[in-house]
Protein backbone atom coordinates (compact mmCIF):
# COMPACT_ATOMS: atom_id res chain seq x y z
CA UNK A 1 -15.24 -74.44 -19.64
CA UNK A 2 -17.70 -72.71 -22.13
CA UNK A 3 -17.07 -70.36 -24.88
CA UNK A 4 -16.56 -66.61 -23.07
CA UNK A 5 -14.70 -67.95 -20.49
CA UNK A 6 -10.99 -67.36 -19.49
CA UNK A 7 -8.74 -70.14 -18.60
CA UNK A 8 -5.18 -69.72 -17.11
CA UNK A 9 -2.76 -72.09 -17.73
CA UNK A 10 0.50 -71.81 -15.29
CA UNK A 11 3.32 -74.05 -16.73
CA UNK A 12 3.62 -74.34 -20.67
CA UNK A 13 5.58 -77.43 -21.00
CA UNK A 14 4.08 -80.47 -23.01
CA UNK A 15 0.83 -80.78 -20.72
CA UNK A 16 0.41 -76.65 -20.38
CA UNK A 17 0.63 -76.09 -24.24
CA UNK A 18 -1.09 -78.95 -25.04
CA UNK A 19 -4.09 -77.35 -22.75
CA UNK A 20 -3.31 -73.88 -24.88
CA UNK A 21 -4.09 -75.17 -27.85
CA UNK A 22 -7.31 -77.58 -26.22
CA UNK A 23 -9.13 -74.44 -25.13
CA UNK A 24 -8.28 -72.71 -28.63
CA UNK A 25 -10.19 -75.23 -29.77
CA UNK A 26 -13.13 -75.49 -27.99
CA UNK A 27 -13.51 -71.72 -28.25
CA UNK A 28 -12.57 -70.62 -25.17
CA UNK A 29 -11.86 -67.19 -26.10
CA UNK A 30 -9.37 -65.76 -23.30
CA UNK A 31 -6.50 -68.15 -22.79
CA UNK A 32 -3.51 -67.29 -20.50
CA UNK A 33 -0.72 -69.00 -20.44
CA UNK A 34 2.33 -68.76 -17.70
CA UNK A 35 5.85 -69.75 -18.02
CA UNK A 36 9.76 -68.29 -17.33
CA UNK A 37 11.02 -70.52 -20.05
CA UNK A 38 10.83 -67.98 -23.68
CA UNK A 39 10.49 -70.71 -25.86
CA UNK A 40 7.46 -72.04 -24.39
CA UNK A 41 5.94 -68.41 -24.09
CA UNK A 42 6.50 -67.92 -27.60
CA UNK A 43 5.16 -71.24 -28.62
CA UNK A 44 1.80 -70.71 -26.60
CA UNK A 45 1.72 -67.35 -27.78
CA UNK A 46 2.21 -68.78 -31.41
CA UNK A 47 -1.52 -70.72 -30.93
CA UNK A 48 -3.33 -68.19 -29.32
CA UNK A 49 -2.90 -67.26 -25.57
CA UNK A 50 -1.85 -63.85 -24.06
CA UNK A 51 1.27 -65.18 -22.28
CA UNK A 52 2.98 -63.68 -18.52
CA UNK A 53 6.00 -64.07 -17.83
CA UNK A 54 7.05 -65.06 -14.68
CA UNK A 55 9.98 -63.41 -14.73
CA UNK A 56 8.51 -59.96 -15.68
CA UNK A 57 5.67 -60.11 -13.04
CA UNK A 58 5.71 -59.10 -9.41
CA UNK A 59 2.95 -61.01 -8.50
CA UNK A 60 1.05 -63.53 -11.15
CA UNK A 61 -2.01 -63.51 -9.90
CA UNK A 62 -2.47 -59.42 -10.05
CA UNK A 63 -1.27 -59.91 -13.71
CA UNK A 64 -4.10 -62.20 -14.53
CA UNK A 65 -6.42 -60.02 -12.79
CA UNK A 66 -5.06 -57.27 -14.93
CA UNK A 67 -6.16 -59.84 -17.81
CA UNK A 68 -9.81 -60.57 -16.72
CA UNK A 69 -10.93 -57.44 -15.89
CA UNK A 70 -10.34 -57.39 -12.30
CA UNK A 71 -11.99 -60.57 -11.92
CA UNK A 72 -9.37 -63.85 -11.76
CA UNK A 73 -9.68 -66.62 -14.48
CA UNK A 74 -12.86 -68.93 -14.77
CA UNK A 75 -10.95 -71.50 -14.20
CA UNK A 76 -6.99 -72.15 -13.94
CA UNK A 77 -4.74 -75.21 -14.70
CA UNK A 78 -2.19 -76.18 -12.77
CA UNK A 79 0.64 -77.67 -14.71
CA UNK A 80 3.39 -77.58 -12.84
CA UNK A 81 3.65 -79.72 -9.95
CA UNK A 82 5.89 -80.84 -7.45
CA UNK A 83 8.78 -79.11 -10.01
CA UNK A 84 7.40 -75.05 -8.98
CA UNK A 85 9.79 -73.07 -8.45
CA UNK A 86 10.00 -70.57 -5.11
CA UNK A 87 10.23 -72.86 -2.31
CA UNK A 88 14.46 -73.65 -1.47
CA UNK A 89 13.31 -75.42 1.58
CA UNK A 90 10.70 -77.62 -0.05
CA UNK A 91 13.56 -78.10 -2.91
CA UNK A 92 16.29 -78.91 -0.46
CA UNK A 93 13.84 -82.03 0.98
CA UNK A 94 13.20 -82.91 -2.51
CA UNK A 95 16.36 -83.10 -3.56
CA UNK A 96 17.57 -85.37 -0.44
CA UNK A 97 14.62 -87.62 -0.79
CA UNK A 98 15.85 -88.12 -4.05
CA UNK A 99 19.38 -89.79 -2.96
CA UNK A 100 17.40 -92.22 -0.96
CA UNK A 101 17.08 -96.21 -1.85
CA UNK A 102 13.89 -96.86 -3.49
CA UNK A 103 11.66 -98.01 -0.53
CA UNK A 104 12.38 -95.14 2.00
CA UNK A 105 12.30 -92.21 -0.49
CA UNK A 106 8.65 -93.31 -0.83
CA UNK A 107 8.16 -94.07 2.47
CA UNK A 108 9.56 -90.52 3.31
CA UNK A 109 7.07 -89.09 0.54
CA UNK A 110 3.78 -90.66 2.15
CA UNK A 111 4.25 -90.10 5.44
CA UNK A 112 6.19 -86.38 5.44
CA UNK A 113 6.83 -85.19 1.93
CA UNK A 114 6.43 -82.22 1.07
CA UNK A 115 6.23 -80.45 -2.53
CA UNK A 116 6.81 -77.22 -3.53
CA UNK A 117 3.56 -74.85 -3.90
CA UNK A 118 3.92 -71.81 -5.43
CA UNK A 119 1.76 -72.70 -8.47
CA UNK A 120 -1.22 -74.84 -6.86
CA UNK A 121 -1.14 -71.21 -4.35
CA UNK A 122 -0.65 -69.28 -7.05
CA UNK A 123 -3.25 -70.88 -9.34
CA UNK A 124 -5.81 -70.07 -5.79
CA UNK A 125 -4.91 -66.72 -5.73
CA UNK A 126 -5.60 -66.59 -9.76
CA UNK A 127 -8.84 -68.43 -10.27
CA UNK A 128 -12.06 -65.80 -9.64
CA UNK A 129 -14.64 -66.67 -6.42
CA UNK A 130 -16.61 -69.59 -7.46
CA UNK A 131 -13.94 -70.72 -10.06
CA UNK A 132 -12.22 -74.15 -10.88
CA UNK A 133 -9.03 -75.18 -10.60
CA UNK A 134 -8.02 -78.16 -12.09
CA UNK A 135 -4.39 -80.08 -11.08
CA UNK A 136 -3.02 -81.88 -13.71
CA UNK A 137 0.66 -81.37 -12.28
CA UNK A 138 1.61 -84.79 -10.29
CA UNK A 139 2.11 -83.93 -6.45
CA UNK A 140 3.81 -86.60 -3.99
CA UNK A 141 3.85 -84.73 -0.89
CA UNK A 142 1.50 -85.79 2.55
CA UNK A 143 2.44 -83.11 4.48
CA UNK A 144 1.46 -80.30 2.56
CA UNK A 145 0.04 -77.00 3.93
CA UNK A 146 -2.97 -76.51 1.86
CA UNK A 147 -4.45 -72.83 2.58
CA UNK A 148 -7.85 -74.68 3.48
CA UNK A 149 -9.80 -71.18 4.11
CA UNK A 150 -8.74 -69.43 0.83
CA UNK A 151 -10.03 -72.72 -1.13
CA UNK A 152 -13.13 -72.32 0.99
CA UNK A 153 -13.73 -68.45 1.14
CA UNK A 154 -13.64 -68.20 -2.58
CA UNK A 155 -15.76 -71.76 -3.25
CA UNK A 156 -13.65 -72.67 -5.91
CA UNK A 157 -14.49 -76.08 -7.11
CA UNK A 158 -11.81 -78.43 -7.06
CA UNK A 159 -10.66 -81.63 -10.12
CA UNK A 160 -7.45 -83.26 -10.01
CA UNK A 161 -6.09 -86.57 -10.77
CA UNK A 162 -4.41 -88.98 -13.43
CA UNK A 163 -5.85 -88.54 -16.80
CA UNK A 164 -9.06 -90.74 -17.87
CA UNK A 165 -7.34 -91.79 -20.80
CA UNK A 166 -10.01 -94.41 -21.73
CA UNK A 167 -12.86 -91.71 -21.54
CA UNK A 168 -11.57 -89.23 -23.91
CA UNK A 169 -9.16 -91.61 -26.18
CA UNK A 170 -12.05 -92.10 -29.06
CA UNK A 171 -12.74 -88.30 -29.23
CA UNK A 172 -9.15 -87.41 -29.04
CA UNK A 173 -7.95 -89.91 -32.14
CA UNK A 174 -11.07 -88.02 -34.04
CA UNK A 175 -9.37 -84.69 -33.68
CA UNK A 176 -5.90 -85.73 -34.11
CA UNK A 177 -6.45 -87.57 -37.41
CA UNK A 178 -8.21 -84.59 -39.25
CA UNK A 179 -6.43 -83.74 -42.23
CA UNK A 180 -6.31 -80.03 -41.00
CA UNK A 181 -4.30 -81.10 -37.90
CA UNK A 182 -5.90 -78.21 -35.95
CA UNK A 183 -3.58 -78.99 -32.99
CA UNK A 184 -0.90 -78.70 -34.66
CA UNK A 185 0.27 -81.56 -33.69
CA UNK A 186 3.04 -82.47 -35.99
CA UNK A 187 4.63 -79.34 -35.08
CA UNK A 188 4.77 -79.84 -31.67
CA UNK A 189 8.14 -81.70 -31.35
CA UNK A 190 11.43 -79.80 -30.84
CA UNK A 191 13.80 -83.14 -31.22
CA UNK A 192 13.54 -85.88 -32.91
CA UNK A 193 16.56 -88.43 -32.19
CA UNK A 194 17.40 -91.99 -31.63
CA UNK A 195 16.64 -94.12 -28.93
CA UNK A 196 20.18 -94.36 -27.73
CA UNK A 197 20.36 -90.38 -27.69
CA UNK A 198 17.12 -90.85 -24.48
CA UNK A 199 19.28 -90.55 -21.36
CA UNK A 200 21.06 -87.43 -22.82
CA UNK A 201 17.55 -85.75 -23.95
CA UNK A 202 16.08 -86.53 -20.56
CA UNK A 203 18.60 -84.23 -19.39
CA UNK A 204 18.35 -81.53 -21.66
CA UNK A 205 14.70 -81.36 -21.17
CA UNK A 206 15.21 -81.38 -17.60
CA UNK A 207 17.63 -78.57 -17.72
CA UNK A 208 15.28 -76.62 -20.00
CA UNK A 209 18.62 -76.22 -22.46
CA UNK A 210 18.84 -76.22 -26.52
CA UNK A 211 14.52 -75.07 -26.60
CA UNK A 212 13.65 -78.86 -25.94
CA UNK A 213 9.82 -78.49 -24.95
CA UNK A 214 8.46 -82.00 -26.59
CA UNK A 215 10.91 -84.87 -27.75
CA UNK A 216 10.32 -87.99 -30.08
CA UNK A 217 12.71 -91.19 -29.96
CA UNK A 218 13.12 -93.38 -32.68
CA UNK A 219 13.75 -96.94 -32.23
């Protein structure tokens, strides 16, 4: 990404706002950012991005069109994973594989999972022709449709994968220990508990309750 360009960011938990406030600071001038959760639309709209919310929209992708002149994001990142909502099939499978002892819930993953994928589609539909879209959201599934000619027909360029921590850990610490903290990164923890209080914030995070978006335990 380059300053001018537009990036779209569908999912604004940790990873999504943490992006929002990345491109901020590189310069990139038009940043989207796309959630149903208000607390995490306010927060990304709080450093910077025009925000959609899912629940307002009829169709995401038209909205960020509506944002880019007609044109689809420069490049979109996909935040979300395997968690998307708008699949009750894919959810149902999830949910079952779930229950499963250890060994064949990941057997059942690798050789006929599926995940749900209404962001990685929507996040197609969104980029422009020629665009990127990068997957930072962690997908499981081997049976996945992937719509192949879309991906083709508009030559958007592909980057997924775990995060190259090593790479970028040197130029990351630089930023984070300005005095400015121009991430705001102090700021960006809702809780702050014990480590006792874990399994019960898992759950509230999970269940998107009391405007958890980032927690910090304390041993």
């Amino acid at each position: 990404m380059s300053p001018g360009d537009s990036l779209t960011v569908l999912g604004l938990g940790p990873v999504g706002q943490m992006a929002v406030r990345s491109a901020r600071h590189l310069g990139i001038d038009t940043v989207i950012g796309v959630d149903l959760v208000s607390e995490r639309l306010e927060n990304a709209q709080a450093h910077g991005a025009q925000v959609i919310d899912v629940r307002e929209v009829d169709d995401v992708a038209d909205a960020v069109r509506d944002l880019t002149d007609g044109r689809g994001s420069d490049g979109v990142l996909e935040a979300v994973g395997m968690e998307a909502h708008g699949n009750p099939v894919a959810e149902t499978v999830i949910g079952l594989t779930s229950r499963l002892p250890k060994k064949l819930a990941r057997a059942a993953i690798e050789h006929a999972g599926i995940d749900r994928l209404d962001a990685l589609t929507t996040a197609f539909d969104a980029v422009r022709r020629g665009g990127t879209v990068s997957i930072s959201g962690v997908y499981g599934g081997s049976a996945d449709p992937i719509p192949m000619m879309d991906i083709f027909d508009k030559g958007i360029a592909l980057r997924m994968g775990q995060c190259h921590v090593r790479q970028w850990t040197d130029e990351l610490m630089a930023i984070a220990a300005q005095d400015d903290d121009v991430l705001d990164l102090e700021g960006f923890a809702t809780h702050r508990v014990g480590l006792d209080e874990a399994p019960e914030m898992y759950s509230i995070f999970q269940k998107k309750q009391d405007g958890c978006q980032k927690v910090v335990l304390t041993p």
